[in-house]
Structures are given as structure tokens and as C-alpha cells.
N, C-alpha and C. Protein backbone atom coordinates (compact mmCIF):
# COMPACT_ATOMS: atom_id res chain seq x y z
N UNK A 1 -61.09 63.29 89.96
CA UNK A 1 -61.87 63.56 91.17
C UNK A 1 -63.19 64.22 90.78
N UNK A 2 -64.20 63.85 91.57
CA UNK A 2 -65.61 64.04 90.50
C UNK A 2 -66.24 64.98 92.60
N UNK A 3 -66.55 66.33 92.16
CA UNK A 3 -66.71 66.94 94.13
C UNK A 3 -68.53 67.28 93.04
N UNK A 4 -69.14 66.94 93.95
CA UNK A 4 -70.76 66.92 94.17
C UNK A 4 -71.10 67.71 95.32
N UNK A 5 -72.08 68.50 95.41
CA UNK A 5 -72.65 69.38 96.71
C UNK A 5 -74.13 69.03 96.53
N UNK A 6 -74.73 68.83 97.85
CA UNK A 6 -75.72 68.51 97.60
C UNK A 6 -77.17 68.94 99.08
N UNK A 7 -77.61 68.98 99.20
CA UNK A 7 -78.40 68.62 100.49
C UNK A 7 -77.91 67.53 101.13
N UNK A 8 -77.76 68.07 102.36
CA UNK A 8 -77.63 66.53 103.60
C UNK A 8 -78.52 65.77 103.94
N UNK A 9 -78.78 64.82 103.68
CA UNK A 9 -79.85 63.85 103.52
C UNK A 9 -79.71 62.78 104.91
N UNK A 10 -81.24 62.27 105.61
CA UNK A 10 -81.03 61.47 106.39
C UNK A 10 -80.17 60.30 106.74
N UNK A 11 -79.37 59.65 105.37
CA UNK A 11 -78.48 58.68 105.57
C UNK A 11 -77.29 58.89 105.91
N UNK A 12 -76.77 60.57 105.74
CA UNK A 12 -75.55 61.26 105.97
C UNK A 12 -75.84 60.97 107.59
N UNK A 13 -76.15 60.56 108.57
CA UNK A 13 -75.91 60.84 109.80
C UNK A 13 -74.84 60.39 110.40
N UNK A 14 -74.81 59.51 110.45
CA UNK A 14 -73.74 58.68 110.93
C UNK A 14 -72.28 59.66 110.61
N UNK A 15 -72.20 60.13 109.37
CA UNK A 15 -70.85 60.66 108.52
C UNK A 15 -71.04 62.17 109.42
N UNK A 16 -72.22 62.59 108.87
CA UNK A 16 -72.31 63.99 109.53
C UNK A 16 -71.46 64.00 111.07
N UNK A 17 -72.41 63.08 111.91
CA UNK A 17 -71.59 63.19 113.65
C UNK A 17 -70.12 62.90 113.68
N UNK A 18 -69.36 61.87 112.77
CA UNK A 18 -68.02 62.04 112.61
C UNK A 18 -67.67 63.76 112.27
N UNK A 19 -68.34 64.14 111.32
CA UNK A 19 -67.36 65.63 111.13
C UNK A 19 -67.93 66.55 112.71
N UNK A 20 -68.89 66.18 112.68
CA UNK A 20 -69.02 67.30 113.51
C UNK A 20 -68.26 67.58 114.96
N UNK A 21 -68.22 65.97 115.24
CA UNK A 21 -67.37 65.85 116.50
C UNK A 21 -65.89 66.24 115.89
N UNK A 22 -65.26 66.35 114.90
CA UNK A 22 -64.05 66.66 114.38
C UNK A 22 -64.12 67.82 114.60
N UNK A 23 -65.19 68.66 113.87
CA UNK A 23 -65.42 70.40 114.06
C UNK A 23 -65.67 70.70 115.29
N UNK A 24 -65.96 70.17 116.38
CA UNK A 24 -65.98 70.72 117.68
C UNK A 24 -64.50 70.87 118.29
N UNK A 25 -64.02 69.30 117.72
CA UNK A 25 -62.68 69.11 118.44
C UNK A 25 -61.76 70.49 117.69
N UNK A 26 -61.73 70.86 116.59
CA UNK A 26 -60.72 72.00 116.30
C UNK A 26 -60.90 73.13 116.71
N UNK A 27 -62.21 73.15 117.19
CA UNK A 27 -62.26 74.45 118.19
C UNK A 27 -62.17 74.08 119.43
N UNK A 28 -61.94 73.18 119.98
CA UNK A 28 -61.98 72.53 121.07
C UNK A 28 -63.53 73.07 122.12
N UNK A 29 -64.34 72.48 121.38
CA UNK A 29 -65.27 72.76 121.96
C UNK A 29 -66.35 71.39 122.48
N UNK A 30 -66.84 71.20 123.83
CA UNK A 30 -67.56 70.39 123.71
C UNK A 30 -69.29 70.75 124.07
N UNK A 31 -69.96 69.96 123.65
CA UNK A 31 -71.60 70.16 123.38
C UNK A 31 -72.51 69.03 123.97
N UNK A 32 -73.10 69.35 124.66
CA UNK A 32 -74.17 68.19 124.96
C UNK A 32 -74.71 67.36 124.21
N UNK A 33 -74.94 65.95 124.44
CA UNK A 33 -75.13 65.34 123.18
C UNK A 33 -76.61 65.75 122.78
N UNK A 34 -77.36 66.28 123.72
CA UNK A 34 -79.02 66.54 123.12
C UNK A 34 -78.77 68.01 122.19
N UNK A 35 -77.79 68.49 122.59
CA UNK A 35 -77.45 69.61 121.49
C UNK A 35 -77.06 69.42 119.67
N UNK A 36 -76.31 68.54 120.06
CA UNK A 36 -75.99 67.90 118.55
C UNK A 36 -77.11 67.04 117.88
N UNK A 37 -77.89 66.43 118.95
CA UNK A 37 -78.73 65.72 118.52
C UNK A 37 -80.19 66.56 117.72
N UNK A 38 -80.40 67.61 118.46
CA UNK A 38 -80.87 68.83 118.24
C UNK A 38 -80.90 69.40 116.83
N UNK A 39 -79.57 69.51 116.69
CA UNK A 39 -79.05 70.23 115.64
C UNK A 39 -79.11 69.53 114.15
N UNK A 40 -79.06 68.01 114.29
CA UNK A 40 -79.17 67.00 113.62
C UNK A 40 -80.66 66.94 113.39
N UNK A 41 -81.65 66.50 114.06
CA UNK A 41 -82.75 66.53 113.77
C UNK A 41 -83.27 68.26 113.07
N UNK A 42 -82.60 69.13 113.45
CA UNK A 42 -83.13 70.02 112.11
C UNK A 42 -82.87 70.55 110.93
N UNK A 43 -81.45 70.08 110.96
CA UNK A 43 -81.05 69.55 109.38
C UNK A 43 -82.06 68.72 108.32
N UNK A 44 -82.48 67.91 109.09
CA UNK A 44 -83.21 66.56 108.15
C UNK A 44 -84.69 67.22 108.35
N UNK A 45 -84.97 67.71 109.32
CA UNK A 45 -86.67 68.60 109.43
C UNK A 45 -86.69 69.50 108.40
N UNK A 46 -88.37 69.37 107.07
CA UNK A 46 -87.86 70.16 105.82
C UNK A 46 -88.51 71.45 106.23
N UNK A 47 -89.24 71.62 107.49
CA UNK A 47 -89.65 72.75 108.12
C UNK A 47 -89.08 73.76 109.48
N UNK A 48 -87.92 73.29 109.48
CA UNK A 48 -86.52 73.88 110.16
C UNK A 48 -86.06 74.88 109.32
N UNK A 49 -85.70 75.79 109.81
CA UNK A 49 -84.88 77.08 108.76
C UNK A 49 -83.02 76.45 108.93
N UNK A 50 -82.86 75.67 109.66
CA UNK A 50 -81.28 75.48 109.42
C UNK A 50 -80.96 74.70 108.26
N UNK A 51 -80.28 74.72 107.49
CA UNK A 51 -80.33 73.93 106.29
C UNK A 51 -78.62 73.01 106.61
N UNK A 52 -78.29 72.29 105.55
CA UNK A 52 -77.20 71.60 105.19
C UNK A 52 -76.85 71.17 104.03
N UNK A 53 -75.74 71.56 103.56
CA UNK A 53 -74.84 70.83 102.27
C UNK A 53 -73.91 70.21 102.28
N UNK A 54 -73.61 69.12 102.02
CA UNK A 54 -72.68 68.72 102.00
C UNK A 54 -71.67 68.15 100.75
N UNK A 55 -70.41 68.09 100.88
CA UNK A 55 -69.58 68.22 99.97
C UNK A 55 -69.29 66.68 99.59
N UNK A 56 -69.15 66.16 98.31
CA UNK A 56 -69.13 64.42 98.20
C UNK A 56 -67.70 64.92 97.47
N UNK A 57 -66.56 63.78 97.47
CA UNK A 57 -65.60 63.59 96.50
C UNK A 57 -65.63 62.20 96.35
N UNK A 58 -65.66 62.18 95.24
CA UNK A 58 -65.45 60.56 94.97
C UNK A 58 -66.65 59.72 95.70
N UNK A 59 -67.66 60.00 95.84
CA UNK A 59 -68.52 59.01 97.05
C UNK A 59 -68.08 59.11 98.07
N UNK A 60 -67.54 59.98 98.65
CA UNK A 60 -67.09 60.45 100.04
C UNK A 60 -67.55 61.75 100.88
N UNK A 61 -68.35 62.27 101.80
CA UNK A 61 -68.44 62.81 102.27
C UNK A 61 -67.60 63.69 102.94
N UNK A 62 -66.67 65.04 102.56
CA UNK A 62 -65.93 65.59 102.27
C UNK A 62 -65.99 66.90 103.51
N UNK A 63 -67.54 67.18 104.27
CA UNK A 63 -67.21 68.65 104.30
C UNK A 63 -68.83 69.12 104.54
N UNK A 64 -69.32 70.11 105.40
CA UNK A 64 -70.88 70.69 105.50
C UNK A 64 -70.17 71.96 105.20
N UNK A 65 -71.32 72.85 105.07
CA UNK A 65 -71.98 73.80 105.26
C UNK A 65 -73.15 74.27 106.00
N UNK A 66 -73.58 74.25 106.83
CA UNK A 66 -74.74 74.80 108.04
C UNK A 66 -74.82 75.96 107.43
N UNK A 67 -75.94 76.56 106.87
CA UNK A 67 -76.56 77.79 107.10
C UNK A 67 -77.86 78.04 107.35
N UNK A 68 -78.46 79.44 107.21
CA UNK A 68 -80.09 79.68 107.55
C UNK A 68 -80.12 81.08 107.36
N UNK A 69 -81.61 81.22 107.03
CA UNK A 69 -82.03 82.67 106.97
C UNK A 69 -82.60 83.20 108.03
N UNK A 70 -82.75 84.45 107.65
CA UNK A 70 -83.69 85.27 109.09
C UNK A 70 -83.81 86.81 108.25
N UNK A 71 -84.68 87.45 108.55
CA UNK A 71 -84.97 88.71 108.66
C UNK A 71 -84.08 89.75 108.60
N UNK A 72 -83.73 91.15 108.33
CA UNK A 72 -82.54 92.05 108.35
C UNK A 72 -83.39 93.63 108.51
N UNK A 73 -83.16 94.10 109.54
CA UNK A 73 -83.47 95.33 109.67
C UNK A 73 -82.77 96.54 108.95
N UNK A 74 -81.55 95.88 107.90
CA UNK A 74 -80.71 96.84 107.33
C UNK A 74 -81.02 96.41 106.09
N UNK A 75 -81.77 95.62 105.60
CA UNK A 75 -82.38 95.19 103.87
C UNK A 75 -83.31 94.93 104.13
N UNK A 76 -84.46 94.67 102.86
CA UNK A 76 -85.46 94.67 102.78
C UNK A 76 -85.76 93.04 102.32
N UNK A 77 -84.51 92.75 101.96
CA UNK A 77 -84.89 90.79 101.52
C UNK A 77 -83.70 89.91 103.03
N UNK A 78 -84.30 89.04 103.85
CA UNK A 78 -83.38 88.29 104.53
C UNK A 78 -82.12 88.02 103.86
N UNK A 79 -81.44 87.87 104.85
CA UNK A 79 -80.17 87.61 105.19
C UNK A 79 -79.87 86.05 105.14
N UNK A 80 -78.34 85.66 104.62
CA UNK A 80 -78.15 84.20 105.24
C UNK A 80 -76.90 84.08 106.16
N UNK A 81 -76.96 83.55 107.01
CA UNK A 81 -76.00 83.40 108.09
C UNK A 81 -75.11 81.63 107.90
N UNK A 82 -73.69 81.87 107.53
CA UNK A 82 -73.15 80.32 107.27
C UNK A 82 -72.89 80.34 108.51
N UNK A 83 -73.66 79.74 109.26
CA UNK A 83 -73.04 79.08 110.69
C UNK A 83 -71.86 78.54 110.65
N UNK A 84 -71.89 77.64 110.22
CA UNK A 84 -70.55 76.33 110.69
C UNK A 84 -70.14 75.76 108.67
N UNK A 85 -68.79 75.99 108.46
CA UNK A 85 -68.27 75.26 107.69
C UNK A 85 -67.58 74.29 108.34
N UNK A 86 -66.88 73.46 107.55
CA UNK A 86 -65.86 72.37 107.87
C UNK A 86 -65.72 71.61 107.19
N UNK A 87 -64.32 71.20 107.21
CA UNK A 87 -63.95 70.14 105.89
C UNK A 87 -62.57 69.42 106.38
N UNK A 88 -62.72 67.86 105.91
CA UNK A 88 -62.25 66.73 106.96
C UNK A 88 -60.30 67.48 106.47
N UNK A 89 -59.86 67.03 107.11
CA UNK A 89 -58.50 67.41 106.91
C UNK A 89 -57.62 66.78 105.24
N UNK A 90 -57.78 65.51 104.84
CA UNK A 90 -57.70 65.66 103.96
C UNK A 90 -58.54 65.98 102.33
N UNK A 91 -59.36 67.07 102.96
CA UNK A 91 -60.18 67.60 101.77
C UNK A 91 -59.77 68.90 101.61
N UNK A 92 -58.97 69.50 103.03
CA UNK A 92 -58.39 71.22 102.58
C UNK A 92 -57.47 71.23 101.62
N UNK A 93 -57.17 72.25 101.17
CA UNK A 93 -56.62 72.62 99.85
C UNK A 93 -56.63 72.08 98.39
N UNK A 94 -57.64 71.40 98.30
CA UNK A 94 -58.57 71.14 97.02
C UNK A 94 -59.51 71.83 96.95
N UNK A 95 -59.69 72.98 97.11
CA UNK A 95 -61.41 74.16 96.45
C UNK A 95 -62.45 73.30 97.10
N UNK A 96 -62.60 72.67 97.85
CA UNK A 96 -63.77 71.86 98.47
C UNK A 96 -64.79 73.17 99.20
N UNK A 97 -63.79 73.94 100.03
CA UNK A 97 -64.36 74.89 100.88
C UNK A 97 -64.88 75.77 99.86
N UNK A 98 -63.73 76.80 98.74
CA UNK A 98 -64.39 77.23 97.93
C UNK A 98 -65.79 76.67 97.49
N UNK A 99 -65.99 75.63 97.05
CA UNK A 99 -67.20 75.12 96.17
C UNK A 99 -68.32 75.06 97.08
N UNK A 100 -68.06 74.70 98.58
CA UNK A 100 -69.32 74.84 99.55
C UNK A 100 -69.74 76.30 99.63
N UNK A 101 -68.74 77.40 99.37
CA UNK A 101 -69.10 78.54 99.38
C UNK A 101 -69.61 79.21 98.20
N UNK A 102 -69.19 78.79 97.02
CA UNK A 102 -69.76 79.24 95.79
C UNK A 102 -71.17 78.57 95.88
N UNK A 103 -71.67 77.56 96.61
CA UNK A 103 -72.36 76.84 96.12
C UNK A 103 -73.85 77.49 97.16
N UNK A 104 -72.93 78.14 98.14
CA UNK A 104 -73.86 78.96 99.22
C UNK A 104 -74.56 80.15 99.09
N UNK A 105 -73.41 80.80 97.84
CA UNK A 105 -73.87 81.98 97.43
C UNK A 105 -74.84 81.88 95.96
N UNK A 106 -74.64 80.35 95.02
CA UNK A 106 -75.73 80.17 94.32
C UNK A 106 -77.38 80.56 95.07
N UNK A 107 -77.36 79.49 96.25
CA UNK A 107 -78.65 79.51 97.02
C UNK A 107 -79.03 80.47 97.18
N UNK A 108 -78.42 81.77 97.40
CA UNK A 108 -78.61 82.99 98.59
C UNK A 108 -79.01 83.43 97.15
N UNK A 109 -78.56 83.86 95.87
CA UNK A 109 -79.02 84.54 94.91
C UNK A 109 -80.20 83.93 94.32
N UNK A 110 -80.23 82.86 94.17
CA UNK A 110 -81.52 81.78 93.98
C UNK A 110 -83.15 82.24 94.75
N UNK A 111 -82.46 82.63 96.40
CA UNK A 111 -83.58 82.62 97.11
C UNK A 111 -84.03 84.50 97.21
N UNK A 112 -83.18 85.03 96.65
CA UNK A 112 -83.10 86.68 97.19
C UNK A 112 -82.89 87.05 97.72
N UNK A 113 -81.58 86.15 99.03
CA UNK A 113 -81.23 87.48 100.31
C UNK A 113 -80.45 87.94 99.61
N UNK A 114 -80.35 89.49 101.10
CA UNK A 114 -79.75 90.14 100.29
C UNK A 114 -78.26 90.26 101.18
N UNK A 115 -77.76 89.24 102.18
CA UNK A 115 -76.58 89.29 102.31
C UNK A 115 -76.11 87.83 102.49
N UNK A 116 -74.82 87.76 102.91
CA UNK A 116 -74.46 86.35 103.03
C UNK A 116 -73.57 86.40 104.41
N UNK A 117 -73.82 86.08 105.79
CA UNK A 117 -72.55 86.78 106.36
C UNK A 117 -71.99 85.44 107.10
N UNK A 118 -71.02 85.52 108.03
CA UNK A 118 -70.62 84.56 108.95
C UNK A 118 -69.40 84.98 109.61
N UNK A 119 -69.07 84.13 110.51
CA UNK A 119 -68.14 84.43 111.44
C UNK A 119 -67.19 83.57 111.56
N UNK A 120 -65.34 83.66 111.77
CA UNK A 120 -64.75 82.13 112.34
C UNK A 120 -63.75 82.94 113.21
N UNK A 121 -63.01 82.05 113.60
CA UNK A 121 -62.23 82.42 114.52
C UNK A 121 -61.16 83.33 114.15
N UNK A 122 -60.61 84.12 114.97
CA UNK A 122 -59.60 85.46 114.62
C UNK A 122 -58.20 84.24 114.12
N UNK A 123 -58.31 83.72 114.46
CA UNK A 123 -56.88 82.50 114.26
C UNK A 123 -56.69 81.43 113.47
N UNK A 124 -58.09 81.43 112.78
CA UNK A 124 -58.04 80.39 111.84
C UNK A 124 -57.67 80.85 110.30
N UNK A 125 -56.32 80.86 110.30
CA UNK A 125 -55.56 81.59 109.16
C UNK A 125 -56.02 81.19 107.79
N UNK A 126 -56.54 79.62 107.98
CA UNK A 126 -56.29 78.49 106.38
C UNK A 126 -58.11 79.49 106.09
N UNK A 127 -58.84 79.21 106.93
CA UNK A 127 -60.26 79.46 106.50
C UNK A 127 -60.38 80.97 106.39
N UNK A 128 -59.53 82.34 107.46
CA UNK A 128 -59.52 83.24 106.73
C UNK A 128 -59.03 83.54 105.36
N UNK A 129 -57.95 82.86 105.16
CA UNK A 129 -57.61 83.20 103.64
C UNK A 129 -58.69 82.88 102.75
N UNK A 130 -59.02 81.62 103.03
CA UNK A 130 -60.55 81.71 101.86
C UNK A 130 -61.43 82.72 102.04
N UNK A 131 -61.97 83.26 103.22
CA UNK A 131 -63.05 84.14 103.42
C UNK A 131 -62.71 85.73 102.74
N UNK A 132 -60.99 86.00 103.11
CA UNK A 132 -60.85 87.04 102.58
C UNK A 132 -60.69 86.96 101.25
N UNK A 133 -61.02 86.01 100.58
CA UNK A 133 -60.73 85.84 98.78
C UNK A 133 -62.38 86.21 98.32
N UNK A 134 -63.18 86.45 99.20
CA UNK A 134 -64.72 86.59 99.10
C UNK A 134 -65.09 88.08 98.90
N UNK A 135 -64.17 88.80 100.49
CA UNK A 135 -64.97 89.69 100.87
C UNK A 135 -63.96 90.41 102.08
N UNK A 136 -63.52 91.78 102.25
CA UNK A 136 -62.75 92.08 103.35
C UNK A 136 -63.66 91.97 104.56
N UNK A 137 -62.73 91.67 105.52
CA UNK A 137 -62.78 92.03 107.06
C UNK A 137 -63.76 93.55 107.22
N UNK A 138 -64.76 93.54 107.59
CA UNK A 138 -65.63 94.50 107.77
C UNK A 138 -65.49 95.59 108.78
N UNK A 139 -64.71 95.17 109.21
CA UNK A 139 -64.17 95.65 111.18
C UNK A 139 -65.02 95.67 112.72
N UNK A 140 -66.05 94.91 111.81
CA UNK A 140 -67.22 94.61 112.89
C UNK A 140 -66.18 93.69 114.36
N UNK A 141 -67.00 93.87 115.36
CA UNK A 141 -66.35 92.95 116.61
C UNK A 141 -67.57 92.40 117.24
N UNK A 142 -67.31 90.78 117.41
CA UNK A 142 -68.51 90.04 117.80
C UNK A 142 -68.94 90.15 118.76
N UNK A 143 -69.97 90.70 119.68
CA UNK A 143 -69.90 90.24 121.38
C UNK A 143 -71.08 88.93 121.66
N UNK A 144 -70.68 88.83 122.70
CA UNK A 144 -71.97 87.61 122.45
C UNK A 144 -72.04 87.08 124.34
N UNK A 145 -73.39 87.34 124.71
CA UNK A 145 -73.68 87.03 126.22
C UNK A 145 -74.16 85.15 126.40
N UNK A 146 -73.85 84.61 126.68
CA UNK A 146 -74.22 83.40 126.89
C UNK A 146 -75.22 83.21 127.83
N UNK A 147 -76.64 82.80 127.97
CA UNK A 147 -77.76 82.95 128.60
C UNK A 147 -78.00 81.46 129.33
């Protein structure tokens, strides 16, 4: 098995909207399509701060990573925020996730932030266990107003 990470590139689209509609569905979440569409066009925009990686096995598209920087009033070098992981069901428990994450924290040391943070669900046991192999539970609690 030969796993490649790479930038998400304009031809990934098609593959990309399969995972993503997968990653909505496990949170059971649904999104407007001008939202995704949105979100898609600033992946591929090289003057968008949202970035994308994606995970290849075998010539297969395996798995993103969504992240981006911003500013930090508690450091003096930005921050990166992993928005959204995900990885197709049969790519968990092969280090796929690991490697999108090692491969996140290459970038972040590459570029000089000076943190790496993100968020998932209190219940998602398979992806906390990876996260806590990183870094403990901080005891922070999210709130968040929807506008």
C-alpha cells in the first residue's frame, strides 16, 4: 500500500463532494448546496486561507483534511485551526488519519504557527482516540451562537 498526502487539486471534485456528503451524513448534518459549493470553490482559490489535503492510497482518494490560519491574541505567530477531518470508512484503522495529521503538523511547523487546534464531537470515540494520542483534552467547552 503506497498512502500519498498531497494538496487537493481541482480534479479532486467530484471525489471531494462524495466524502463530504459522507462527512455530513456522520454527523448527520445537512448544508445548503451553495454552502458546499462555497466551501469547494475555496479550497481550489490559491488566495483563500482555507486550505486542503488530501489522503491517496493506492490512487485512491482516501480522506481530507480542511484547515486554515488566523491570528492569536495568546501568541505572537498564527494559529491553525483543522476544521474538518474525515476518512472514507474503509481507510480507518490504517494510520491514514494519523498521516493527515502528522502531515498537518509538518505544515504548521513549516509555516510558524504557533498552535494547531480543533474540535470533534464529545462521541466520536474512534477520532478521539487519535486526537488524544496527540495531545490531552484541554477542558476547554465550546459555545457557539448561530447568527
Amino acid at each position: 500500500m503506497t498512502l500519498f498526502i498531497r494538496d487537493i487539486a481541482p480534479e479532486d471534485e467530484t471525489l471531494w463532494r462524495k466524502l463530504w456528503a459522507e462527512y455530513l451524513a456522520f454527523y448527520a448534518v445537512t448544508l445548503a448546496p451553495e454552502v458546499t459549493d462555497q466551501t469547494w470553490a475555496r479550497l481550489v482559490d490559491p488566495q483563500a486561507v482555507l486550505r486542503g489535503r488530501v489522503a491517496v492510497l493506492d490512487g485512491a482518494v482516501m480522506g481530507f483534511a480542511l484547515h486554515h490560519h488566523h491570528m492569536s491574541t495568546w501568541a505572537a505567530a498564527p494559529d491553525c485551526y483543522l476544521e474538518d477531518l474525515f476518512l472514507t470508512d474503509a481507510a480507518r484503522g490504517h494510520g491514514i488519519g494519523r498521516a493527515l495529521m502528522d502531515d498537518l503538523i509538518k505544515i504548521c511547523h513549516e509555516n510558524g504557527y504557533s498552535r494547531l487546534y480543533w474540535h470533534t464531537d464529545e462521541g466520536n470515540a474512534r477520532a478521539r482516540k487519535l486526537y488524544d494520542s496527540y495531545t490531552a483534552y484541554d477542558g476547554h467547552v465550546r459555545y457557539r451562537i448561530k447568527l
